[in-house]
PDB file of N, CA and C in Angstrom:
ATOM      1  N   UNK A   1      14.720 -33.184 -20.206  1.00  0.00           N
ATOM      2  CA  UNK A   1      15.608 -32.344 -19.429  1.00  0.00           C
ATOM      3  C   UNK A   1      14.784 -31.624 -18.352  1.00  0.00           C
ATOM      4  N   UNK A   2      15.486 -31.395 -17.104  1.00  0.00           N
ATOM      5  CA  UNK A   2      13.891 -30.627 -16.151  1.00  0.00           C
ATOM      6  C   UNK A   2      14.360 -29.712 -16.458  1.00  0.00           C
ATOM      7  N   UNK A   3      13.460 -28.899 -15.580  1.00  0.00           N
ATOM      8  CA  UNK A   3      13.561 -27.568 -15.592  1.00  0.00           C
ATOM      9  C   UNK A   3      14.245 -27.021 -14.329  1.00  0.00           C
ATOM     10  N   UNK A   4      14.987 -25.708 -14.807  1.00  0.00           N
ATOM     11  CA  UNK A   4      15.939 -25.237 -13.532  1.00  0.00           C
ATOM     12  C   UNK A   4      14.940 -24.552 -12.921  1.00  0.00           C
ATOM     13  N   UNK A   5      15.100 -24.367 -11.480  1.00  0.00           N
ATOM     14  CA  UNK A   5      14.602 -23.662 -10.179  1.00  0.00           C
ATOM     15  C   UNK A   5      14.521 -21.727 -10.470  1.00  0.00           C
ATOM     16  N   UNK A   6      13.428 -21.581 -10.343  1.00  0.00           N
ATOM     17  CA  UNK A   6      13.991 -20.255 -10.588  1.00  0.00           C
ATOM     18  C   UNK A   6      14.320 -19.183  -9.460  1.00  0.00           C
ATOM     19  N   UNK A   7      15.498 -18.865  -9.178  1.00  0.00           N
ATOM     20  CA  UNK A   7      15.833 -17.841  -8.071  1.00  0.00           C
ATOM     21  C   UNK A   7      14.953 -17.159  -8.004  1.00  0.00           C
ATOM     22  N   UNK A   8      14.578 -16.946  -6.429  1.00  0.00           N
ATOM     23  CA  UNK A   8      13.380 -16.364  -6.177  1.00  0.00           C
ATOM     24  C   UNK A   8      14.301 -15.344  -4.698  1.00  0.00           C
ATOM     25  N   UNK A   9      13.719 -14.088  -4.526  1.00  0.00           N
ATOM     26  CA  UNK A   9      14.143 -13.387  -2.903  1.00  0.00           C
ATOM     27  C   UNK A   9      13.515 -12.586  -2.701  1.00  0.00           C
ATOM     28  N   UNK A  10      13.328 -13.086  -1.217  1.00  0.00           N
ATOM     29  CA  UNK A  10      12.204 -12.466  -0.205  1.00  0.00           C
ATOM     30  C   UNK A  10      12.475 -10.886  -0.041  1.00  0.00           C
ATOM     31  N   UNK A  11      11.221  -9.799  -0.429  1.00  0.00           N
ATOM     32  CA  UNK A  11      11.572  -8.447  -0.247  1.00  0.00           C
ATOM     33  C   UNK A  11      10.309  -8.522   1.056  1.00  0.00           C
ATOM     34  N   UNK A  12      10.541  -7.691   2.267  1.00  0.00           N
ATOM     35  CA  UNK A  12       9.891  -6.730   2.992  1.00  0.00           C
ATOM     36  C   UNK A  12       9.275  -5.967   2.465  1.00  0.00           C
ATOM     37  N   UNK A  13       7.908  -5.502   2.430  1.00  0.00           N
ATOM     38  CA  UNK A  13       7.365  -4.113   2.459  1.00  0.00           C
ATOM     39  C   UNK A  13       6.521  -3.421   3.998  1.00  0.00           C
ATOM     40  N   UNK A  14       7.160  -2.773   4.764  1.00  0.00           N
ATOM     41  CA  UNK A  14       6.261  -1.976   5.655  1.00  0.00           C
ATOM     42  C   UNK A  14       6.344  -0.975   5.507  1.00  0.00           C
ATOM     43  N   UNK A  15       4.701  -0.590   6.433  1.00  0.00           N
ATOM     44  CA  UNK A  15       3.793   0.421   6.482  1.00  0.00           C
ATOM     45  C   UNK A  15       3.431   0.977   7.107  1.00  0.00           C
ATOM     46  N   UNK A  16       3.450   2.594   8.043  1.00  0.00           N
ATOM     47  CA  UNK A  16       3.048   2.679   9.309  1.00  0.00           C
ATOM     48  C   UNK A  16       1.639   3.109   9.485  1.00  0.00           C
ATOM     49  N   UNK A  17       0.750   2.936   9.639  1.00  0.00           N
ATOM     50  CA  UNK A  17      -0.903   3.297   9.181  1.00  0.00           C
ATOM     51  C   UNK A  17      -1.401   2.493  10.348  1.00  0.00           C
ATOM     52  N   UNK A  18      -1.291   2.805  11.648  1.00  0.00           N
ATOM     53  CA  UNK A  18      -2.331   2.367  12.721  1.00  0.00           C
ATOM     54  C   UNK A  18      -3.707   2.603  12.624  1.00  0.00           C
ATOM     55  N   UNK A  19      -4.127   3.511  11.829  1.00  0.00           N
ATOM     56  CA  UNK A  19      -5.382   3.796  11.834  1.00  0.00           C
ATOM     57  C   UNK A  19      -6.456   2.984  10.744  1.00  0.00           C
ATOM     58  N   UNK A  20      -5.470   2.217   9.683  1.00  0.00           N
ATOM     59  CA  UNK A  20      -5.827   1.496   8.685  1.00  0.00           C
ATOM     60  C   UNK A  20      -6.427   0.225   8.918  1.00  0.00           C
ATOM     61  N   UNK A  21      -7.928   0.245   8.338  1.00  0.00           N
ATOM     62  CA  UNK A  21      -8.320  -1.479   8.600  1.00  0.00           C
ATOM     63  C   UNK A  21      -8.300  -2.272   7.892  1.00  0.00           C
ATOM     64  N   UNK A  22      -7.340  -2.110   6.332  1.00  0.00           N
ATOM     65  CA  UNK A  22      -6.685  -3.030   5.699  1.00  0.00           C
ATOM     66  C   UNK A  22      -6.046  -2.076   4.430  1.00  0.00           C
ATOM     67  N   UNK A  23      -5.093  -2.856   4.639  1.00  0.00           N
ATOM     68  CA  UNK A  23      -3.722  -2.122   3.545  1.00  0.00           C
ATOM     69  C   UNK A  23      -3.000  -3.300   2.580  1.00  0.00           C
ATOM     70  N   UNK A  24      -3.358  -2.996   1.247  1.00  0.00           N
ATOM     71  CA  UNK A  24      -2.952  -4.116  -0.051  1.00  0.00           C
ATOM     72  C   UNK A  24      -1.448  -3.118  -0.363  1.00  0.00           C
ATOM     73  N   UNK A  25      -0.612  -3.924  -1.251  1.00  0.00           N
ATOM     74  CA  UNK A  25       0.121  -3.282  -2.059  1.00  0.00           C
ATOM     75  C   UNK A  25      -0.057  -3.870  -3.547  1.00  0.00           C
ATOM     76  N   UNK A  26       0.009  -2.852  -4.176  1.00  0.00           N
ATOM     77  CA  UNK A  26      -0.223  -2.831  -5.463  1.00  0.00           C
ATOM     78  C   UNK A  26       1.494  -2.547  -6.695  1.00  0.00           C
ATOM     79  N   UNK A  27       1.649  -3.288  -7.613  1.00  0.00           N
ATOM     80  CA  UNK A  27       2.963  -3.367  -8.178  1.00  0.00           C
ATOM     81  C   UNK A  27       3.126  -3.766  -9.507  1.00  0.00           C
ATOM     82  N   UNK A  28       4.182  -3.155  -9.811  1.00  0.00           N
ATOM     83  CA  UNK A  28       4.335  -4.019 -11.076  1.00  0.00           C
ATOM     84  C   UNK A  28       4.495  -5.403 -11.230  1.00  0.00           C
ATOM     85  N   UNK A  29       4.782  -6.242  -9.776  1.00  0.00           N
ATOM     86  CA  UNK A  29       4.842  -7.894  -9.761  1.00  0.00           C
ATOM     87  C   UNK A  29       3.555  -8.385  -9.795  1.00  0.00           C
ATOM     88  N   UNK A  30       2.355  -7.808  -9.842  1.00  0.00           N
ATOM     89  CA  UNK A  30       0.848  -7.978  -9.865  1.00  0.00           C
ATOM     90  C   UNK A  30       0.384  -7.465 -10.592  1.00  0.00           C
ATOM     91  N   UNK A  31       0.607  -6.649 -12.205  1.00  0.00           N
ATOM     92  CA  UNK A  31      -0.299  -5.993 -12.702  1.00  0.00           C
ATOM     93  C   UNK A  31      -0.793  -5.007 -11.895  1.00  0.00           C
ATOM     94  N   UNK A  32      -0.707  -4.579 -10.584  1.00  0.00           N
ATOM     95  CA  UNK A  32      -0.986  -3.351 -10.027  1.00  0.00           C
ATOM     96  C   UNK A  32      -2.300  -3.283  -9.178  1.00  0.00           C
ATOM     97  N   UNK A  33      -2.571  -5.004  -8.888  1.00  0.00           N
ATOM     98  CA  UNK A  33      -4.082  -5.060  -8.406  1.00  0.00           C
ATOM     99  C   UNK A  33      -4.086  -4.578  -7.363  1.00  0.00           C
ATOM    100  N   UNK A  34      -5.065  -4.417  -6.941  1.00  0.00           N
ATOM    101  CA  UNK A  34      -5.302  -3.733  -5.832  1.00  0.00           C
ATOM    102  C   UNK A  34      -6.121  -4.479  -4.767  1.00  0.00           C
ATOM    103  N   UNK A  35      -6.280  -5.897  -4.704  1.00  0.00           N
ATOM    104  CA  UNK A  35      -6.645  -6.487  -4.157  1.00  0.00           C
ATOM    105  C   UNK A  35      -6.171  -7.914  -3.544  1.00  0.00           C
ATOM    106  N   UNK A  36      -4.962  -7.731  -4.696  1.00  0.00           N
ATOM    107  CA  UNK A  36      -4.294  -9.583  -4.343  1.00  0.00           C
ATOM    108  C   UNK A  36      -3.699  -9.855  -3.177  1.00  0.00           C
ATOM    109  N   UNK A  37      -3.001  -8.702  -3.073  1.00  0.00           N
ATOM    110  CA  UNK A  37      -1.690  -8.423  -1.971  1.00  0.00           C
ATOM    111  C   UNK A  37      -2.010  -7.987  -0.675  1.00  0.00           C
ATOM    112  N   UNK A  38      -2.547  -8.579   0.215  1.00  0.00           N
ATOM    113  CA  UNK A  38      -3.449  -7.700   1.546  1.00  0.00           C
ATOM    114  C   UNK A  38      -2.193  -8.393   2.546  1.00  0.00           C
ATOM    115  N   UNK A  39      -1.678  -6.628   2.827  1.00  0.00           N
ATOM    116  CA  UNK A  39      -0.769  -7.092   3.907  1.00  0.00           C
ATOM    117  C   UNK A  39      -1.069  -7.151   5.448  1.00  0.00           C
ATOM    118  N   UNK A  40      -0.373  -7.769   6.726  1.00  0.00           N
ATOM    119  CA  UNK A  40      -0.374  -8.214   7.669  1.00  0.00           C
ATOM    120  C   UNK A  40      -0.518  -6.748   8.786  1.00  0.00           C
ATOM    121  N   UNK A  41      -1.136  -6.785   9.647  1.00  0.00           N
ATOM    122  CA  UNK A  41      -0.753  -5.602  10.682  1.00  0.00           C
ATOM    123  C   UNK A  41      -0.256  -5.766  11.967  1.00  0.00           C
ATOM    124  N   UNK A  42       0.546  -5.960  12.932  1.00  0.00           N
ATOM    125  CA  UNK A  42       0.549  -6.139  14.025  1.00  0.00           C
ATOM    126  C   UNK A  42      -0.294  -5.030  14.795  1.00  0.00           C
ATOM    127  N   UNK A  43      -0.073  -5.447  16.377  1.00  0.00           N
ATOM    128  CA  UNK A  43      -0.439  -4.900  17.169  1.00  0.00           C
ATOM    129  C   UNK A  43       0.152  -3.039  17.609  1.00  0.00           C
ATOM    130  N   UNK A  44       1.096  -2.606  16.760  1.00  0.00           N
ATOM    131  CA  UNK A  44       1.540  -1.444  16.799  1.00  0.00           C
ATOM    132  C   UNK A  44       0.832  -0.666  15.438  1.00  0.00           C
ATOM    133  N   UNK A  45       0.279  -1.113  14.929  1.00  0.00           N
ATOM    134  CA  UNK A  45      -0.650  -0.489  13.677  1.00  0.00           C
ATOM    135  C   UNK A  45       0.885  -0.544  12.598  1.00  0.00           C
ATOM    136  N   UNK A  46       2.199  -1.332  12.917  1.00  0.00           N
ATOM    137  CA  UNK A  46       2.683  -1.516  11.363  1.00  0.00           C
ATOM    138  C   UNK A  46       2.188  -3.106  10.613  1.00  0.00           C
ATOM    139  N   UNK A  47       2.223  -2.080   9.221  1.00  0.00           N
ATOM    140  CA  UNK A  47       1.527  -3.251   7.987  1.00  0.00           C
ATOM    141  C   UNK A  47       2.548  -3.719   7.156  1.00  0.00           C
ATOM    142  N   UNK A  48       3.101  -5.582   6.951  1.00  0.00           N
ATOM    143  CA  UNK A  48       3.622  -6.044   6.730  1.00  0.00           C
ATOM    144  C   UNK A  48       3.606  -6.635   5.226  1.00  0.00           C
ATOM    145  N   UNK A  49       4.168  -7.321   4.899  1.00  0.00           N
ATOM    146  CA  UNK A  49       3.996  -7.803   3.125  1.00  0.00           C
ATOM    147  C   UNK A  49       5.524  -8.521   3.271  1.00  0.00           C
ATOM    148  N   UNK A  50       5.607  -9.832   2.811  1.00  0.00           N
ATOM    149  CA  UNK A  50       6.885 -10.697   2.007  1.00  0.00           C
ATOM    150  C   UNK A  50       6.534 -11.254   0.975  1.00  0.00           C
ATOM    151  N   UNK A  51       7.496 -10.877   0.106  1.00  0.00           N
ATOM    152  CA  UNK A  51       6.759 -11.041  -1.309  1.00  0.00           C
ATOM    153  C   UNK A  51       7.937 -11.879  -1.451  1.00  0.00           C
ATOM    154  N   UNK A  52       7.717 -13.070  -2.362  1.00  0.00           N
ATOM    155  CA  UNK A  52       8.713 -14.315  -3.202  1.00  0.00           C
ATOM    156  C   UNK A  52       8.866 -13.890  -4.433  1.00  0.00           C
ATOM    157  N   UNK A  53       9.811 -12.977  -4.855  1.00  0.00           N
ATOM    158  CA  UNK A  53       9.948 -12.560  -6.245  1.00  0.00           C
ATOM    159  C   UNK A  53      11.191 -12.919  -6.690  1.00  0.00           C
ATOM    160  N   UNK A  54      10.992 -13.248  -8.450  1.00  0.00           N
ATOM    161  CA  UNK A  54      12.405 -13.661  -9.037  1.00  0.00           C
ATOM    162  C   UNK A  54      13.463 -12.331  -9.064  1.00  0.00           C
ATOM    163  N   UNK A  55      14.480 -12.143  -8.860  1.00  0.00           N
ATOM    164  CA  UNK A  55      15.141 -11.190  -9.064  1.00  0.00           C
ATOM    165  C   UNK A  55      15.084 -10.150 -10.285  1.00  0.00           C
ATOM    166  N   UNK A  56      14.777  -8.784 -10.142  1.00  0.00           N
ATOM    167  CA  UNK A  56      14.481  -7.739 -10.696  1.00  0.00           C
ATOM    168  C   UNK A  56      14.349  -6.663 -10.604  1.00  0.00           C
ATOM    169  N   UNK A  57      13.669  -5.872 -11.144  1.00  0.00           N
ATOM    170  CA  UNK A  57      13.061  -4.204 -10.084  1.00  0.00           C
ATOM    171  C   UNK A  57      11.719  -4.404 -10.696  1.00  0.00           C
ATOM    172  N   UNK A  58      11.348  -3.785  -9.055  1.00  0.00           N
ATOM    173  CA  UNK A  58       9.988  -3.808  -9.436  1.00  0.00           C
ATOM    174  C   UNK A  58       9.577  -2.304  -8.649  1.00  0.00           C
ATOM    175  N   UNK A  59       8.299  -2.028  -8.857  1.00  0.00           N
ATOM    176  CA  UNK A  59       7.928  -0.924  -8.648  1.00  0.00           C
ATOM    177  C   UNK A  59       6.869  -0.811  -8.369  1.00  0.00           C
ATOM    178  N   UNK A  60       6.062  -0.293  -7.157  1.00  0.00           N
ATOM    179  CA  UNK A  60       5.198  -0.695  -6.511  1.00  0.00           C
ATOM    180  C   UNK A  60       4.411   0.231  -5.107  1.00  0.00           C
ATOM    181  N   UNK A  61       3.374   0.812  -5.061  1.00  0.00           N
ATOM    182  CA  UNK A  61       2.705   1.842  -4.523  1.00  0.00           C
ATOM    183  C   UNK A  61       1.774   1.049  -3.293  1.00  0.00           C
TER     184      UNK A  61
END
């Protein structure tokens, strides 16, 4: 029998920290590392993150 697909949806996280030269998020979808998750910055100093998570709550600093 396969296996079903597991619903997965895209969350946003931004950040406004222009002055930052790298910004992770840390969560309960990671054990809380503090290193896995290194989000994106554009050119306005906001810091980006799309995370592929199965549907839930999560909680996350």
């Amino acid at each position: 029998m396969p296996k079903q697909a597991t619903q997965t949806t895209v969350s946003r996280i931004t950040l406004a920290a222009p002055d930052a030269s790298e910004v992770f998020v840390a969560g309960s979808f990671n054990e809380w590392s503090t290193t896995t998750h290194a989000m994106t910055r554009d050119r306005q100093g906001w810091w980006e993150i799309e995370l592929d998570l199965p549907p839930s709550r999560y909680e996350y600093k």
